[in-house]
C-alpha atoms as a PDB file:
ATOM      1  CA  UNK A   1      -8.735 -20.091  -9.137  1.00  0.00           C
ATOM      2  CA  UNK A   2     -11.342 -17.686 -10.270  1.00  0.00           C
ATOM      3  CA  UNK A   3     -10.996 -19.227 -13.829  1.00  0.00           C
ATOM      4  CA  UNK A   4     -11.560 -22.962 -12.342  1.00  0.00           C
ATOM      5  CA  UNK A   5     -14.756 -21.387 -10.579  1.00  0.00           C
ATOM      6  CA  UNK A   6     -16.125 -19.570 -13.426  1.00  0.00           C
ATOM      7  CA  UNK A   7     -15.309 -22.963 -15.694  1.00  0.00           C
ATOM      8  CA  UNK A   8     -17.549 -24.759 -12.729  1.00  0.00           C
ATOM      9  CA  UNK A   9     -20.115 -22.599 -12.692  1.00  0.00           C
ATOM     10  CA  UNK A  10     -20.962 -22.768 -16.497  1.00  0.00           C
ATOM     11  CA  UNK A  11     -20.666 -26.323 -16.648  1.00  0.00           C
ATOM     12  CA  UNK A  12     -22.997 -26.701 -13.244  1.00  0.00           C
ATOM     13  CA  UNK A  13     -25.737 -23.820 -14.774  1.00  0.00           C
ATOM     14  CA  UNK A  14     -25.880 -25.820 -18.434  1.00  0.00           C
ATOM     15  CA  UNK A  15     -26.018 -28.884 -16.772  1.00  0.00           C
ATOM     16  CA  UNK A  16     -28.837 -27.678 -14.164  1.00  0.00           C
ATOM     17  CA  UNK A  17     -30.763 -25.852 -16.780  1.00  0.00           C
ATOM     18  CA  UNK A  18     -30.472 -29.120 -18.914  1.00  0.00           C
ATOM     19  CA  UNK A  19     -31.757 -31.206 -16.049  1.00  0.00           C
ATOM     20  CA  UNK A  20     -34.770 -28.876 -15.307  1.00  0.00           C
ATOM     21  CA  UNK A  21     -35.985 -28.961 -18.753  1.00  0.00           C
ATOM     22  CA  UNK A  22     -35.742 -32.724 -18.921  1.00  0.00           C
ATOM     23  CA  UNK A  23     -37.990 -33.077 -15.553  1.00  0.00           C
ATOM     24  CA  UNK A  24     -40.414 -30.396 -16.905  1.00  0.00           C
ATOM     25  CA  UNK A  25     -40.863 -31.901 -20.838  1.00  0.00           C
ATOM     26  CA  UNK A  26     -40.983 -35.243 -18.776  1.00  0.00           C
ATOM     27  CA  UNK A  27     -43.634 -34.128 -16.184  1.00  0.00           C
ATOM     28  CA  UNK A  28     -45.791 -32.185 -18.879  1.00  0.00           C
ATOM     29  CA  UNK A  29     -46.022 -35.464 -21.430  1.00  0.00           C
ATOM     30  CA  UNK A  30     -47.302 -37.295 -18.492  1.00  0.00           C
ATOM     31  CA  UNK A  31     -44.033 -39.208 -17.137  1.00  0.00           C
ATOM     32  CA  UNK A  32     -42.794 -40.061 -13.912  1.00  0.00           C
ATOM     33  CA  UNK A  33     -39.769 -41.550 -14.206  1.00  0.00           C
ATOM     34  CA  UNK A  34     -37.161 -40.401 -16.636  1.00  0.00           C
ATOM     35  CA  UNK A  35     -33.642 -42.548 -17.001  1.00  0.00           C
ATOM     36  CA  UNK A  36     -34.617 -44.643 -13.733  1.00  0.00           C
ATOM     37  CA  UNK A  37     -35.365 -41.596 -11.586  1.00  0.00           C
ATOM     38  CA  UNK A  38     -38.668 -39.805 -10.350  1.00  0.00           C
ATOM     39  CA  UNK A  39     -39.221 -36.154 -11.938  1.00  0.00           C
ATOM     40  CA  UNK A  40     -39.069 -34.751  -8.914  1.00  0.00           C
ATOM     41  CA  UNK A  41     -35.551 -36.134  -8.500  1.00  0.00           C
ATOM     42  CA  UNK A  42     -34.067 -34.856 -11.587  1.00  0.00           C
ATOM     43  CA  UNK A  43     -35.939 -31.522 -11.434  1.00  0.00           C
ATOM     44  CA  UNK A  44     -34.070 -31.134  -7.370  1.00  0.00           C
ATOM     45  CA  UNK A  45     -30.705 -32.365  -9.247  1.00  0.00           C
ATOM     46  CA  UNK A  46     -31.069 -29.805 -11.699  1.00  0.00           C
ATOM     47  CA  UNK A  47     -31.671 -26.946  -8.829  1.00  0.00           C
ATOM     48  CA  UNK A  48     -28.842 -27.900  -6.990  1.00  0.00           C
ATOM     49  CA  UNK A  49     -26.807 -27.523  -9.976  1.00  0.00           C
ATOM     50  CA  UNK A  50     -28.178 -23.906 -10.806  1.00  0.00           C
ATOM     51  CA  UNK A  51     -27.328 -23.450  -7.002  1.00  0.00           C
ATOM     52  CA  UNK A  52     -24.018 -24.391  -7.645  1.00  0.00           C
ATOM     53  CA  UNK A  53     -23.164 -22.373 -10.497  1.00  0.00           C
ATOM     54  CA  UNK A  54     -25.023 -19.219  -8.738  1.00  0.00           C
ATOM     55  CA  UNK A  55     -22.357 -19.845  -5.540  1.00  0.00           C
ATOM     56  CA  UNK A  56     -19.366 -20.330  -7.639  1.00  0.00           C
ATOM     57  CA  UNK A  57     -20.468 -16.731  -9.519  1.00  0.00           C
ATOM     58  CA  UNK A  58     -20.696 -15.580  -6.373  1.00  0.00           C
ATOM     59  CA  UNK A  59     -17.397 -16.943  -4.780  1.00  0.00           C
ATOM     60  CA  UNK A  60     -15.837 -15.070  -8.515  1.00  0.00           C
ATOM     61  CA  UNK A  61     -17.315 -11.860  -7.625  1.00  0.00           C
ATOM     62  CA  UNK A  62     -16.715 -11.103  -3.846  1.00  0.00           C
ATOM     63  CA  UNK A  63     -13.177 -12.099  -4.337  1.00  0.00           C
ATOM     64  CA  UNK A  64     -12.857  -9.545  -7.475  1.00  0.00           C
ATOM     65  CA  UNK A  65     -10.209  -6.847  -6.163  1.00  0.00           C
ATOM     66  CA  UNK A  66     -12.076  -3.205  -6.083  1.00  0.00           C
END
């Protein structure tokens, strides 16, 4: 389990990470809609994703026996 989680959370923080950079090289050449989305949409998609990946870390480390 803890191997599926840490798997999800490094997919979830590249792809978040990705995301954000996309919105903000979008927003700062002047563009508001990237791949048939707003900026502001992709930039939230790419939070939740970073939120994702920092729960699943999370979930990995509280359930690491002491």
């Amino acid at each position: 389990m803890n191997s599926i989680l840490i798997w999800t959370a490094r997919i979830a923080g590249t792809a978040g990470v990705a995301a954000m950079l996309f919105a903000f090289a979008g927003r700062l050449g002047g563009i508001y809609w990237l791949a048939g989305f707003q900026v502001g949409t992709v930039l939230q998609a790419g939070m939740a994703a970073a939120l994702l990946a920092c729960l699943a870390y999370l979930v990995v480390l509280a359930e690491r026996p002491r």
